[in-house]
N, C-alpha and C. Protein backbone atom coordinates (compact mmCIF):
# COMPACT_ATOMS: atom_id res chain seq x y z
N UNK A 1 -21.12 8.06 3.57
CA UNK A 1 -21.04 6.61 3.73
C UNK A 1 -20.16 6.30 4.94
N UNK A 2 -20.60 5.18 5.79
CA UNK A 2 -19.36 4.74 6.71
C UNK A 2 -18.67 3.87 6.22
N UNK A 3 -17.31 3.77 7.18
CA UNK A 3 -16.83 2.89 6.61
C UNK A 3 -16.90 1.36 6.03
N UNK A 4 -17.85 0.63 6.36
CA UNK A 4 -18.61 -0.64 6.26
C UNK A 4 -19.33 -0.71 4.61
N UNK A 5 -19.91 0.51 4.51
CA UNK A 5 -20.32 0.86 2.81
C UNK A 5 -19.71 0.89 2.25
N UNK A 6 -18.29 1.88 2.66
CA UNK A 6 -17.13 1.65 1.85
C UNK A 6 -16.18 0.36 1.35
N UNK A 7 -15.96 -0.38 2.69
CA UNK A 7 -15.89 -1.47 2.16
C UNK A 7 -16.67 -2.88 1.58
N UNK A 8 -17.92 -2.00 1.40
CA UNK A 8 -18.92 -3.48 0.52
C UNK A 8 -18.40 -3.01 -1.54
N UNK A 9 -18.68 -1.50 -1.21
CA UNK A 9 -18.08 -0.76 -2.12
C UNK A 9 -16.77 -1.55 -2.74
N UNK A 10 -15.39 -1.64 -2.27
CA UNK A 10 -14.80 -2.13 -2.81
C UNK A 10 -14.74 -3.46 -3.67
N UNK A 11 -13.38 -4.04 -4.59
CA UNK A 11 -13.36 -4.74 -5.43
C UNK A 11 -12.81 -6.25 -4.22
N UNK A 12 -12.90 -6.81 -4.71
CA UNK A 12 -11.69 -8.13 -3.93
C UNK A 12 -10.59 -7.99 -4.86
N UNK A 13 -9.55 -8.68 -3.98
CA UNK A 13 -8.08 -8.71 -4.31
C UNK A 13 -7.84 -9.13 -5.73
N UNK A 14 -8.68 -10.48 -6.49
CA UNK A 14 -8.77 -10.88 -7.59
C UNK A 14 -9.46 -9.94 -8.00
N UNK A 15 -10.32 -9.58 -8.37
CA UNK A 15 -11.22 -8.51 -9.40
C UNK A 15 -10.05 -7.19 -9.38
N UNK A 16 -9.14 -7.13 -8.05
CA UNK A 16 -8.18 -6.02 -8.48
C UNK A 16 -7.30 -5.91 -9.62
N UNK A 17 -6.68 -6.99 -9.28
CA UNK A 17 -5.41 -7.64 -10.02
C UNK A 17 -5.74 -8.03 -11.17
N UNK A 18 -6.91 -8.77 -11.73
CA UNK A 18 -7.34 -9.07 -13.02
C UNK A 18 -7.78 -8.12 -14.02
N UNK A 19 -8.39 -6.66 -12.86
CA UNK A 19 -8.26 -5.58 -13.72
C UNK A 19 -7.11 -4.53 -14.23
N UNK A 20 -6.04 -4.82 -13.80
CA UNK A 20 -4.86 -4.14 -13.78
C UNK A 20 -4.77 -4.32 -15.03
N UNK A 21 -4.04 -2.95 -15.43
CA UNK A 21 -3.18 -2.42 -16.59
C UNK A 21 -1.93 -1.86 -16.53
N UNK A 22 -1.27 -1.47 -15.44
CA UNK A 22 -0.33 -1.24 -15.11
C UNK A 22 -0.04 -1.74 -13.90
N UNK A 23 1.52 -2.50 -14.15
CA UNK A 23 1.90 -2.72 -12.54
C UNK A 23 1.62 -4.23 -12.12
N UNK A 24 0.91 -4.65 -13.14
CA UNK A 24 0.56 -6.22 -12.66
C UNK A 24 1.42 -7.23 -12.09
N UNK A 25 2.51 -7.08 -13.69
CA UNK A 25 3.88 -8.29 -13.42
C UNK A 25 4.45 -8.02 -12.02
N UNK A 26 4.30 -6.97 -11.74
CA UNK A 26 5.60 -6.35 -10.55
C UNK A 26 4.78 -6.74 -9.65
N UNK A 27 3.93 -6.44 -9.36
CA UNK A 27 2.41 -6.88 -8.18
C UNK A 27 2.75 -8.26 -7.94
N UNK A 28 2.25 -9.17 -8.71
CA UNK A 28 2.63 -10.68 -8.88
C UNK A 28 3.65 -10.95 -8.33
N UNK A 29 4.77 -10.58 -9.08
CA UNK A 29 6.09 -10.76 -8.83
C UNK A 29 6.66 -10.79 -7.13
N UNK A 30 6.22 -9.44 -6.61
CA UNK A 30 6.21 -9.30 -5.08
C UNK A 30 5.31 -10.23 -4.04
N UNK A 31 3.83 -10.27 -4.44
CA UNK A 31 3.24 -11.58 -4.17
C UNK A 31 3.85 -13.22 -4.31
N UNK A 32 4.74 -13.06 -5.15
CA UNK A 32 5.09 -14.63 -5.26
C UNK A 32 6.16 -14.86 -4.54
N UNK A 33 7.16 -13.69 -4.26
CA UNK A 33 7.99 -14.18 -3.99
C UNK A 33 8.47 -13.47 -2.59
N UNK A 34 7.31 -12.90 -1.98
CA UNK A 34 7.18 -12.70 -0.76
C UNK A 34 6.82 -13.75 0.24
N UNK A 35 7.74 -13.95 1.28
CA UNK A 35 7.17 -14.58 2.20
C UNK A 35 7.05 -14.42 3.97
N UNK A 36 6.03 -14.24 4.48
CA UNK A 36 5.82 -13.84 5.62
C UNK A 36 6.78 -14.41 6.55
N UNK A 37 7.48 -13.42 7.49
CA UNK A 37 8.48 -14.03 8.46
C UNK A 37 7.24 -14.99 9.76
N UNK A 38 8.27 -15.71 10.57
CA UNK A 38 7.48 -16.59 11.40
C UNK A 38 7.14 -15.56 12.79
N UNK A 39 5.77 -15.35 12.78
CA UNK A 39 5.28 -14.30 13.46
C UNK A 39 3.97 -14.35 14.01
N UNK A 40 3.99 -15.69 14.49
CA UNK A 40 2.73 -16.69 14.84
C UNK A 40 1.89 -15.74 15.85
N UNK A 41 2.85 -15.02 16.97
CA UNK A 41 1.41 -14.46 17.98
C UNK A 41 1.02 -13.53 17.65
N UNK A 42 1.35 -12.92 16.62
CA UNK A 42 1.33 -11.47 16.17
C UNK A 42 0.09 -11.87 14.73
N UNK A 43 0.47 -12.86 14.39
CA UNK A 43 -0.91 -13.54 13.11
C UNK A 43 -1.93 -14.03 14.30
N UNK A 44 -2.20 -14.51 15.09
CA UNK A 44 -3.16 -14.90 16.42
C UNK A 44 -3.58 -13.82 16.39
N UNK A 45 -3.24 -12.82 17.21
CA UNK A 45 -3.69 -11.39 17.85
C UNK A 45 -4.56 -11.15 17.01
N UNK A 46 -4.15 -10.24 15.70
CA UNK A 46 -4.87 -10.14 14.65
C UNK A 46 -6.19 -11.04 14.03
N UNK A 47 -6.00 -11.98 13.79
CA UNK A 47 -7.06 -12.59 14.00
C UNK A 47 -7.62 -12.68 14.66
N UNK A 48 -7.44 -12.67 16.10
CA UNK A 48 -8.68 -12.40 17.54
C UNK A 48 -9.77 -11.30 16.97
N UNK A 49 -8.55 -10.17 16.22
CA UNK A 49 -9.37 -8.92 16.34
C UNK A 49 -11.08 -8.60 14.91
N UNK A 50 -10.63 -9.94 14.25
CA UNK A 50 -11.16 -9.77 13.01
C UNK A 50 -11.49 -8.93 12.18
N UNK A 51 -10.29 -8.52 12.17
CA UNK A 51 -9.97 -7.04 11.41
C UNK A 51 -10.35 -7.44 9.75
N UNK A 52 -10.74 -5.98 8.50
CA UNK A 52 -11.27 -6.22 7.38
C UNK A 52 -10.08 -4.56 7.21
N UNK A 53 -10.01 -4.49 5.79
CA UNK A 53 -9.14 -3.73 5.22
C UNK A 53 -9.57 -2.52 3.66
N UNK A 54 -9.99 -1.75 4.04
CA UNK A 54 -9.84 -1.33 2.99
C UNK A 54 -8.98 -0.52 1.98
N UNK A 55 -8.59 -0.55 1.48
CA UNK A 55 -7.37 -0.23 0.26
C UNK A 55 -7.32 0.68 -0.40
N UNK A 56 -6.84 2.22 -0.54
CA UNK A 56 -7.39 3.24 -1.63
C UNK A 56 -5.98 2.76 -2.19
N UNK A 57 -6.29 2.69 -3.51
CA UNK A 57 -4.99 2.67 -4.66
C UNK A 57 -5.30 2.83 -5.82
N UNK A 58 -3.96 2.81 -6.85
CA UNK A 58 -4.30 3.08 -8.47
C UNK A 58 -3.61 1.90 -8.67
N UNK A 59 -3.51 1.08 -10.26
CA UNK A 59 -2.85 0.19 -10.69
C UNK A 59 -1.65 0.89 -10.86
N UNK A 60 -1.31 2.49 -11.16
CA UNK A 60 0.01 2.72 -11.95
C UNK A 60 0.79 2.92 -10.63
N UNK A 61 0.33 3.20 -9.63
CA UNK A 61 1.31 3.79 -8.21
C UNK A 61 2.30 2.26 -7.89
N UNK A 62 3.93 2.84 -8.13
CA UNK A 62 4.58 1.98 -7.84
C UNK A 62 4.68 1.20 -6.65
N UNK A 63 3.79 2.50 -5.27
CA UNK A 63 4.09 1.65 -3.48
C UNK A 63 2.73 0.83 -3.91
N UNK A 64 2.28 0.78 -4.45
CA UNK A 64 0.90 0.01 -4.79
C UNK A 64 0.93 -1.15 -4.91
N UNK A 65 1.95 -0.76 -5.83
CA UNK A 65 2.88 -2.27 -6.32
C UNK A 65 3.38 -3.09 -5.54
N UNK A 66 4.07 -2.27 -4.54
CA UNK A 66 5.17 -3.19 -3.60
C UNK A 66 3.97 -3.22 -2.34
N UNK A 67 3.24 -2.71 -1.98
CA UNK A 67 2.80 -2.35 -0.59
C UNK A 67 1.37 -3.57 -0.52
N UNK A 68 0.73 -3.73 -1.57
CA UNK A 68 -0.50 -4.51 -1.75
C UNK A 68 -0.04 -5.86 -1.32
N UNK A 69 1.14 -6.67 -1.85
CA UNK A 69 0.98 -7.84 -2.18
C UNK A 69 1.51 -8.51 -0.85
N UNK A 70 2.40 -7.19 0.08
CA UNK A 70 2.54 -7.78 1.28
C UNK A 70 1.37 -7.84 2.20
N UNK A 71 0.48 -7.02 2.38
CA UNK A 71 -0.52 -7.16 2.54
C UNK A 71 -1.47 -7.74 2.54
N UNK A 72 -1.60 -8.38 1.17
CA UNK A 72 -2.28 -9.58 0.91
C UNK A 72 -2.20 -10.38 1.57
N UNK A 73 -0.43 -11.36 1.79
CA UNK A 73 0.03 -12.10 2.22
C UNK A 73 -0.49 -12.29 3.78
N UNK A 74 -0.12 -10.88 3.97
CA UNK A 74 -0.41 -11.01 5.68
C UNK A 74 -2.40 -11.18 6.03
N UNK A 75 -2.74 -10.78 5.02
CA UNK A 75 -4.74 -11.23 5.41
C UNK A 75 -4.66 -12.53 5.14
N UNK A 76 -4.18 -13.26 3.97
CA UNK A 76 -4.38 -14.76 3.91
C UNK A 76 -3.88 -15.34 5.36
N UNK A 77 -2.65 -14.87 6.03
CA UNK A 77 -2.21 -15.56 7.03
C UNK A 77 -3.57 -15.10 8.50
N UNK A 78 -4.07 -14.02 8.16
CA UNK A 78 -5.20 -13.54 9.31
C UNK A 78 -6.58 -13.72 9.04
N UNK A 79 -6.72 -13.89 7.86
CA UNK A 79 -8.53 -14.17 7.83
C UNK A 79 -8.54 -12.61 8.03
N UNK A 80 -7.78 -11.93 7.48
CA UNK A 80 -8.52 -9.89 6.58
C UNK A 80 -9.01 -10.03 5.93
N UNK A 81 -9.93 -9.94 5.61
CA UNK A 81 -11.06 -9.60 4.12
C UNK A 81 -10.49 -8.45 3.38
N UNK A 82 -9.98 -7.89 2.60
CA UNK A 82 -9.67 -6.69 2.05
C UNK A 82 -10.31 -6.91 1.02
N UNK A 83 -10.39 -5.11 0.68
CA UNK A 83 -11.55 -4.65 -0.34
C UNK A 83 -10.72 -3.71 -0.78
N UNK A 84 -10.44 -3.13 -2.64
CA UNK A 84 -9.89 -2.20 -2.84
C UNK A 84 -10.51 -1.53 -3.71
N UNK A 85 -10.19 0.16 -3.47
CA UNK A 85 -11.17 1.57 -4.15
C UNK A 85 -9.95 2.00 -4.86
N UNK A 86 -10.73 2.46 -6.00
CA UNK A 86 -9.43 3.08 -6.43
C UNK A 86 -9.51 4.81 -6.22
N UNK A 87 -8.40 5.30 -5.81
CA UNK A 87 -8.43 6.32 -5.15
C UNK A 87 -9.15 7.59 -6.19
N UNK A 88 -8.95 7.52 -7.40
CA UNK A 88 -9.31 8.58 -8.17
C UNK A 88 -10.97 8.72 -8.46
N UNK A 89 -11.68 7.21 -7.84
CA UNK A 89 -12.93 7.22 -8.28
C UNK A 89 -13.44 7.23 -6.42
N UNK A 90 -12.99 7.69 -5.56
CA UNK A 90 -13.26 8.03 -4.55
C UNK A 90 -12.56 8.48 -3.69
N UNK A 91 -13.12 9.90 -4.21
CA UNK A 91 -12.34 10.92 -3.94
C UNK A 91 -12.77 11.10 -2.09
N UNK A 92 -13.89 11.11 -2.20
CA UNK A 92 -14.93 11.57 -1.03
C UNK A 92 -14.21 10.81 0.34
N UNK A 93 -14.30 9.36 0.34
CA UNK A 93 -12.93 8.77 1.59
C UNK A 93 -11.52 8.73 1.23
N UNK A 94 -10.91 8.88 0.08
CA UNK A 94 -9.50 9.55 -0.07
C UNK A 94 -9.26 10.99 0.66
N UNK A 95 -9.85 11.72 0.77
CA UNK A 95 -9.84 13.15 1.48
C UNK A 95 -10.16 13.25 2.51
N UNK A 96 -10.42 11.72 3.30
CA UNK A 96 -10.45 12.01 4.90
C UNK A 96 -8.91 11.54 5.11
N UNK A 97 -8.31 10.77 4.40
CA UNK A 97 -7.17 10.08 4.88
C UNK A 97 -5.67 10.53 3.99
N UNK A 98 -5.64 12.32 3.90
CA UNK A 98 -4.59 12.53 3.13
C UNK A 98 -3.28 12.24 3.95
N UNK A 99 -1.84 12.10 3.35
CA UNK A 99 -0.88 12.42 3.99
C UNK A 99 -0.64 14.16 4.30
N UNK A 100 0.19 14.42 5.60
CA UNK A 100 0.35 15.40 5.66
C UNK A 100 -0.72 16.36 5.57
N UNK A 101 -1.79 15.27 5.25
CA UNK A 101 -2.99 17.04 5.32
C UNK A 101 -3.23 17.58 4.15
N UNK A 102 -2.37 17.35 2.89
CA UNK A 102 -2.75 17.60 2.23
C UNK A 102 -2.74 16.87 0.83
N UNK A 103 -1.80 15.47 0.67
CA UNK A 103 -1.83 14.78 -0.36
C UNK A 103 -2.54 13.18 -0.69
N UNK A 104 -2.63 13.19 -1.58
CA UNK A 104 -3.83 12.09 -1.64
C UNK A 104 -2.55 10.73 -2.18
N UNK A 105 -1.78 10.75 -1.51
CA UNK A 105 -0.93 9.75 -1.76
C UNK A 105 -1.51 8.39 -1.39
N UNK A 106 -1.11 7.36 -1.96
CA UNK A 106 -1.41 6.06 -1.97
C UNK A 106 -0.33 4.86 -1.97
N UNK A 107 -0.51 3.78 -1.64
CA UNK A 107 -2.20 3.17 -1.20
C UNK A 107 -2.04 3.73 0.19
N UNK A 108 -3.55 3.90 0.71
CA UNK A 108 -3.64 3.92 2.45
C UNK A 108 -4.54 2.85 2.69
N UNK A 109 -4.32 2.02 3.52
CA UNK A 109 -4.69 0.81 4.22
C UNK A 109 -5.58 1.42 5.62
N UNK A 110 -7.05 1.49 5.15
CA UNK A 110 -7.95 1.34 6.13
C UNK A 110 -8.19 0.12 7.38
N UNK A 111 -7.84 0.16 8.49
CA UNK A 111 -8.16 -1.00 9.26
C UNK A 111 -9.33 -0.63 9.62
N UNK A 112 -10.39 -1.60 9.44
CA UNK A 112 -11.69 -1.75 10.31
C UNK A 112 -12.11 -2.85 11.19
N UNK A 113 -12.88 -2.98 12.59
CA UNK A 113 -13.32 -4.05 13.16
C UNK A 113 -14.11 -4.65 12.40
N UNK A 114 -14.94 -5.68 13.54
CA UNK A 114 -16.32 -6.32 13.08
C UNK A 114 -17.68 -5.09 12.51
N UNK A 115 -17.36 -3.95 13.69
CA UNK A 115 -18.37 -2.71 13.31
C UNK A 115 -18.53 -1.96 12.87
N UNK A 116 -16.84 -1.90 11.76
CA UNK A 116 -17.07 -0.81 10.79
C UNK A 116 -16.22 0.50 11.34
N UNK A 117 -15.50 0.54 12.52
CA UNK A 117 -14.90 1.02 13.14
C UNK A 117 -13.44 0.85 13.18
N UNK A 118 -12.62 2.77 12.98
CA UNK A 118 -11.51 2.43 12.27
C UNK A 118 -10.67 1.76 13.88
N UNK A 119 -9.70 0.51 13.40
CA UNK A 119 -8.53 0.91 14.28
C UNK A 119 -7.36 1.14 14.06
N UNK A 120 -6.51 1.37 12.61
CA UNK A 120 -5.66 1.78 12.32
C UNK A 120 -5.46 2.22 11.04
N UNK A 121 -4.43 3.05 10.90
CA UNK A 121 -4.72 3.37 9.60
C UNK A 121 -3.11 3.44 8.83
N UNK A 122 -2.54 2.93 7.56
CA UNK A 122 -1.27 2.52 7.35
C UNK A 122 -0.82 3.44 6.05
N UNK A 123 0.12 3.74 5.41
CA UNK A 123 0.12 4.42 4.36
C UNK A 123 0.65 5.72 4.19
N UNK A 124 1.23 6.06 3.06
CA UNK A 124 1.33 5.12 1.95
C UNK A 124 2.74 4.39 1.43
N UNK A 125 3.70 4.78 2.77
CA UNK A 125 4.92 3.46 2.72
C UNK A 125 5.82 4.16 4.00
N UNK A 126 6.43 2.70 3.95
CA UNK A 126 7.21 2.53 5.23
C UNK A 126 8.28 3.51 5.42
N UNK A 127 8.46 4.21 6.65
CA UNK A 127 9.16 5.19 6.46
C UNK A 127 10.80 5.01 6.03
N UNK A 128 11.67 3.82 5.81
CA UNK A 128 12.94 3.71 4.88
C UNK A 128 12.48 3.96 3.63
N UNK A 129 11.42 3.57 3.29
CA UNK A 129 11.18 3.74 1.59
C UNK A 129 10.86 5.25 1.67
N UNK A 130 10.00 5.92 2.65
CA UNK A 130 10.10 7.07 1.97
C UNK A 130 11.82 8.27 1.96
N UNK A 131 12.04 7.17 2.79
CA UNK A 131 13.77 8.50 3.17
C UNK A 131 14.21 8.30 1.41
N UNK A 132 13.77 7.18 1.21
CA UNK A 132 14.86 6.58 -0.29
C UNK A 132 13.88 7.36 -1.49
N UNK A 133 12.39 7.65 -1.47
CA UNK A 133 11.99 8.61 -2.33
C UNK A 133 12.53 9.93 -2.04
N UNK A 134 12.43 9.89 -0.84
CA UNK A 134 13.42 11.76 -0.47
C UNK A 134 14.51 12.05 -0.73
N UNK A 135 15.29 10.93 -0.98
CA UNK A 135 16.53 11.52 -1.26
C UNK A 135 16.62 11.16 -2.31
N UNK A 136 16.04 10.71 -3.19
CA UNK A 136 15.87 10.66 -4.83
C UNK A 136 15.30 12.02 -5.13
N UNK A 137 14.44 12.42 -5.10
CA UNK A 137 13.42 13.72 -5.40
C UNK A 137 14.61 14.66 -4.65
N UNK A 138 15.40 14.85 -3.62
CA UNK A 138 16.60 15.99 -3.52
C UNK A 138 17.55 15.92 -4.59
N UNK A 139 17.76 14.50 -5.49
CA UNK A 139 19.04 14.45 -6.13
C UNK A 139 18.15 15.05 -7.69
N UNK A 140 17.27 15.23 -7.65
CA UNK A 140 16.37 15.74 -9.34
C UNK A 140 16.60 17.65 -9.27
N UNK A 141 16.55 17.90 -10.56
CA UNK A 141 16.58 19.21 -11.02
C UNK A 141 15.67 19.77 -10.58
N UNK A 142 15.58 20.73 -10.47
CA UNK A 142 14.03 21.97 -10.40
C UNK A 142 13.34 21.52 -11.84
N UNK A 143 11.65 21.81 -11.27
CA UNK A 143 11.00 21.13 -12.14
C UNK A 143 11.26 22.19 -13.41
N UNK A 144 11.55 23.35 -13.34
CA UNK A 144 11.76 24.46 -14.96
C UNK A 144 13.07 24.05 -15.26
N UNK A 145 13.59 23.21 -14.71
CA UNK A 145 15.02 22.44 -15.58
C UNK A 145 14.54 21.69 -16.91
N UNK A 146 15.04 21.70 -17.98
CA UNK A 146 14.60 21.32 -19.25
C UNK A 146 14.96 19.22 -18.86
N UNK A 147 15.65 19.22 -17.93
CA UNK A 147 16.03 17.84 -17.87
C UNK A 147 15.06 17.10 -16.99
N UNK A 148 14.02 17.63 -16.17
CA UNK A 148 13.53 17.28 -15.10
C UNK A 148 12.45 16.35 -15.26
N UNK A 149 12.16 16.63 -16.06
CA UNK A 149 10.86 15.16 -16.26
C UNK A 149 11.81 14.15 -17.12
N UNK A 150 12.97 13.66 -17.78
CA UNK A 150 13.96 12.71 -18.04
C UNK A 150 14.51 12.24 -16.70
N UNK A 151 14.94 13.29 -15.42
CA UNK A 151 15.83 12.54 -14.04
C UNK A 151 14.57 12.28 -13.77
N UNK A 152 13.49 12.66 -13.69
CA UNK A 152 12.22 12.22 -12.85
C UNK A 152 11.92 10.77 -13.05
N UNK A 153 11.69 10.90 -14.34
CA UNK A 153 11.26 8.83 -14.96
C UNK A 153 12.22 8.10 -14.71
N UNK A 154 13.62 8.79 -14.87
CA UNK A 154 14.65 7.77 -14.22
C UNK A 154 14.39 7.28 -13.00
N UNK A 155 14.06 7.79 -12.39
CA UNK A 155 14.43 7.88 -10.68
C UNK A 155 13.18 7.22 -10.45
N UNK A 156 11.73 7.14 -11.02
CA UNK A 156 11.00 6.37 -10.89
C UNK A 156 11.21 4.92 -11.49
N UNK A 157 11.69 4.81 -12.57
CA UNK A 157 12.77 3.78 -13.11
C UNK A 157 13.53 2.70 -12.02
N UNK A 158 14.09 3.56 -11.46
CA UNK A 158 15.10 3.53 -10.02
C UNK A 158 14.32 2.68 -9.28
N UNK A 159 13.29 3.10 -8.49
CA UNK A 159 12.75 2.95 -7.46
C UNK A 159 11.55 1.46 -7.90
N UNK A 160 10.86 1.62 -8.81
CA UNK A 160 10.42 0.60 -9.30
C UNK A 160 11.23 -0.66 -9.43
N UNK A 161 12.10 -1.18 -10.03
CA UNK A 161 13.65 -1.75 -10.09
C UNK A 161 13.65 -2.37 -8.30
N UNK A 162 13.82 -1.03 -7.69
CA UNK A 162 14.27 -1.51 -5.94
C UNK A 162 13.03 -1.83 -5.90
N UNK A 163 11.86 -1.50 -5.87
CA UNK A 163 10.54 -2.14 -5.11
C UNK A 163 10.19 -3.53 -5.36
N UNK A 164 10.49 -3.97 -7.17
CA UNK A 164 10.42 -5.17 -7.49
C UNK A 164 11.51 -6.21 -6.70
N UNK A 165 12.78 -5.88 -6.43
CA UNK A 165 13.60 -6.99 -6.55
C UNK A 165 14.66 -6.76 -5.30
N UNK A 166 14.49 -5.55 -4.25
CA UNK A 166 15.03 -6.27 -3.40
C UNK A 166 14.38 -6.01 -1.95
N UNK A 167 14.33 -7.37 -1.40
CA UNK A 167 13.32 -8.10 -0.77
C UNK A 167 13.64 -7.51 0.70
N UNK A 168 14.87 -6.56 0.89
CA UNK A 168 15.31 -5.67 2.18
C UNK A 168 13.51 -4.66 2.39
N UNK A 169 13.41 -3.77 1.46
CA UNK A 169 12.49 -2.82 1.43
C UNK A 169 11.03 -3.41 1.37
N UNK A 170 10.90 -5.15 1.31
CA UNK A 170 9.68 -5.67 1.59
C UNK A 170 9.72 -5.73 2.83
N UNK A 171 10.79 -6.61 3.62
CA UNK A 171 10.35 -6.34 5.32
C UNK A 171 10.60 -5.01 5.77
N UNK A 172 10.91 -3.72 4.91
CA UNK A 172 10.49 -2.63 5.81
C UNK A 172 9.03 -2.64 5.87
N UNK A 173 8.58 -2.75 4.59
CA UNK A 173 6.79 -2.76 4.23
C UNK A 173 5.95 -3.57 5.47
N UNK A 174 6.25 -4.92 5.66
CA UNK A 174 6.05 -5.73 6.67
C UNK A 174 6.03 -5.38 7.85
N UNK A 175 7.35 -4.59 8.32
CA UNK A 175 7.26 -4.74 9.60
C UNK A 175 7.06 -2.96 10.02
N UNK A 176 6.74 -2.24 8.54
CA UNK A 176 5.74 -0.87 9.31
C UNK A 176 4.45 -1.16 9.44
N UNK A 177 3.64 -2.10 8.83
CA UNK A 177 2.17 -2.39 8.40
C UNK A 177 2.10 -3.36 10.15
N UNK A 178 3.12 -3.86 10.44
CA UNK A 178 2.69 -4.72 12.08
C UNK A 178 3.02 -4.03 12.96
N UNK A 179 4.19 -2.64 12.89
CA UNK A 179 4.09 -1.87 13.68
C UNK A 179 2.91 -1.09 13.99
N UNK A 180 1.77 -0.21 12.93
CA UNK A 180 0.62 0.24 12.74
C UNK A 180 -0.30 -0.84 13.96
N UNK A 181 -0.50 -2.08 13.56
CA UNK A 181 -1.36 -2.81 13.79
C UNK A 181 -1.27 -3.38 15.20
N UNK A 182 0.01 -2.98 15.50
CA UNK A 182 0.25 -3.52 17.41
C UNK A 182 0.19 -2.18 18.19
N UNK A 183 -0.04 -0.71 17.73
CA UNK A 183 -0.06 0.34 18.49
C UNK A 183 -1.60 0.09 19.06
C-alpha cells in the first residue's frame, strides 16, 4: 500500500479517542489544556504545504498520550487532516518506520503532501522526554531483579504523572514536532 491508502485506512481523531480504553482522561486532559504558542508564520507555511498526517499508535502508550493531543492542536491550527493506525494492527507500515532500526516504538507521525508523498517523519518523543525515560530506565534494577517489574510501573507511574501535568515537557513535544516540520 502507499502511503495515501494508508491514510484512507486510518481512523479520524474522534473515532480515535471515542474508542479508547486506556489513556483517554490523560489524552483529553493534555488536549484541553494545551495551548499553541503564537506561531503565526510557522501555522501559514504549513498550511501552504497542505500537509495530512498519519499516526501509528496504541491507546495504552503513555507518549501517545502526551504526543497526540499536541498534535491535534497544531492540525486544527493548519488544516492537517490526520488519520490514526494502530500500530499492532499494522504491522506492515510500522516496520518501515522503526526507531533505531529496530523498535516499533510509538506514536510516529507520518507527514504526507497533497500526493501521498512523505515529507517528514516525527517520533516517538521529543528528545528531553526521552533523556528523562533514559535516565529513569538507568535508575531501575536488572530485569532478573525480583523488584524490577514493581521500580518499572513506578517509574511508568512517574512519567505518566509528568506527561499529564507539567506543561514544560508539552512545549518540548511542540517545538520537536515544528522542528521536524521546518527541516
Amino acid at each position: 500500500m502507499n502511503l495515501n491508502e494508508w491514510f484512507d485506512k486510518g481512523v479520524t481523531p474522534q473515532e480515535y479517542v471515542s474508542a479508547m480504553t486506556k489513556n483517554q482522561d490523560n489524552l483529553m486532559h493534555v488536549y484541553n489544556h494545551f495551548t499553541l504558542p503564537e506561531d503565526q508564520r510557522f501555522f501559514e507555511k504549513i498550511k501552504e504545504q497542505k500537509l495530512r498526517v498519519i499516526v501509528l499508535t496504541e491507546d495504552w502508550c503513555g507518549d501517545a498520550m502526551l504526543n497526540i493531543p499536541i498534535l491535534l492542536k497544531l492540525s486544527e491550527q493548519t488544516n492537517m487532516e490526520v488519520r490514526l493506525l494502530n500500530r499492532d494492527e499494522n504491522l506492515e507500515l510500522m516496520d518501515q518506520y522503526l526507531t533505531n532500526g529496530s523498535s516499533r516504538a510509538i506514536p510516529i507521525f507520518i507527514f504526507i503532501n497533497e500526493k501521498g508523498e512523505e515529507v517528514a517523519v516525527w517520533g516517538p518523543r521529543a528528545p528531553e522526554l526521552q533523556q528523562l525515560v533514559d535516565n529513569g530506565r538507568e535508575n531501575l534494577p536488572s530485569q532478573d531483579n525480583p523488584i524490577f517489574e514493581e521500580k518499572q510501573k513506578e517509574m511508568i507511574l512517574f512519567l505518566t504523572k509528568a506527561y499529564r501535568e507539567n506543561q514544560e515537557l508539552w512545549s518540548h513535544v511542540y517545538n520537536s514536532i515544528k522542528s521536524t516540520l521546518e527541516k
